[in-house]
Protein backbone atom coordinates (compact mmCIF):
# COMPACT_ATOMS: atom_id res chain seq x y z
CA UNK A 1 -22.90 59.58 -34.25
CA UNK A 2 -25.22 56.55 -34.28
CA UNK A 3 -25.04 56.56 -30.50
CA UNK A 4 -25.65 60.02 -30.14
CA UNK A 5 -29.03 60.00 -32.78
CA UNK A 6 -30.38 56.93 -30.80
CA UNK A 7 -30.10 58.90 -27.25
CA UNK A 8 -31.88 61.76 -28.85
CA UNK A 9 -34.96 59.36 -30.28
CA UNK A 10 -35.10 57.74 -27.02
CA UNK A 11 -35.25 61.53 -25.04
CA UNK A 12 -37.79 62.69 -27.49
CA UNK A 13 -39.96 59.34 -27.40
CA UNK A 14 -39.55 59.30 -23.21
CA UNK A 15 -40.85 62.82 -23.72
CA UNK A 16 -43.79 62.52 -25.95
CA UNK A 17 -45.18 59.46 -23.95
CA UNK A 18 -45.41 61.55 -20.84
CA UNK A 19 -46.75 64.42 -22.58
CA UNK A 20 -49.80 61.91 -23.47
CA UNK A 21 -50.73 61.03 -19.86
CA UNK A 22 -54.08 62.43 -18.55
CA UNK A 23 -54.53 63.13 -14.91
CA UNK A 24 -57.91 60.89 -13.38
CA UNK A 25 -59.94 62.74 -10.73
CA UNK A 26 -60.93 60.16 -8.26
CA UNK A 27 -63.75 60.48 -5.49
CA UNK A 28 -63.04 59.99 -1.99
CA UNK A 29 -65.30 58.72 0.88
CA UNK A 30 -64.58 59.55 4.17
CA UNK A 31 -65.69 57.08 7.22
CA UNK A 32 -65.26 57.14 11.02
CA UNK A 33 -63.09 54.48 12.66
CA UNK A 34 -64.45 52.84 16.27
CA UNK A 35 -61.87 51.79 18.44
CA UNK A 36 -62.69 49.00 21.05
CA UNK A 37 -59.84 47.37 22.46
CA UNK A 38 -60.12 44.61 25.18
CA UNK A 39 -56.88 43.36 27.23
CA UNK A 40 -57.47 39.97 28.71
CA UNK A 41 -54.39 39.26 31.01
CA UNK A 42 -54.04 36.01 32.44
CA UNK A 43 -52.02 35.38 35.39
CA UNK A 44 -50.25 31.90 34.73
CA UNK A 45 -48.12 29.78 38.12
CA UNK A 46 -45.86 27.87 35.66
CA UNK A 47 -41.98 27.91 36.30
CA UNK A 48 -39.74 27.60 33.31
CA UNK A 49 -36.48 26.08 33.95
CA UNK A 50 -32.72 27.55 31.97
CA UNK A 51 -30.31 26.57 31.21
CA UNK A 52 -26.61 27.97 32.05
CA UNK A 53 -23.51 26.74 30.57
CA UNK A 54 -20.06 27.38 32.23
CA UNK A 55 -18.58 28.74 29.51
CA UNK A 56 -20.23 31.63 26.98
CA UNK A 57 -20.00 30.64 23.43
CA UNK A 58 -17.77 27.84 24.12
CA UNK A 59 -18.31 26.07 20.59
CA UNK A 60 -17.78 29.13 18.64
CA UNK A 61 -14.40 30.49 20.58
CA UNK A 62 -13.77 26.43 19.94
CA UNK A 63 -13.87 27.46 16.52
CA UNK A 64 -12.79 30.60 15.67
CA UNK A 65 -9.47 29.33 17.49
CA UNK A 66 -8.18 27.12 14.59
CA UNK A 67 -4.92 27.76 12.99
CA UNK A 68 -3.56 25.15 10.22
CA UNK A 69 0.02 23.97 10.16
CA UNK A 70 1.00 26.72 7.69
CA UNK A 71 0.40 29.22 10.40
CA UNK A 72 3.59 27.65 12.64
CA UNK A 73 6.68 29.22 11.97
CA UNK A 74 9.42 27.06 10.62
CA UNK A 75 12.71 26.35 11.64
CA UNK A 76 15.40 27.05 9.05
């Protein structure tokens, strides 16, 4: 019952506090937006040097290949 009377207060409370809210009217102001956009491209001669490995991912197959001793089947 006590449960029940304090969702009640808390609906009418919720209620009544929203009720109180006034709406504000605010002004707007309108302005125009100028768009200049410049591009400046530069052609650059430099040569960048990758790397390639043999092997993709090598280190993480490396890895994600581990298996403990508990993982061997045993002989009985």
């Amino acid at each position: 019952m006590k449960a029940i009377l304090t969702f009640v207060f808390f609906i009418f409370v919720s209620t009544a506090a929203m009720a109180n809210t006034k709406e504000v009217k605010v002004e707007t102001i309108t302005k125009g937006v100028n768009l200049e956009i410049t591009i400046a491209t530069k052609k650059l001669n430099t040569t960048e040097v990758a790397r390639l490995y043999r092997f993709k991912n090598s280190r993480v197959k490396k890895a994600l290949k581990f298996s403990s001793k508990a993982d061997k089947a045993k002989m009985a």
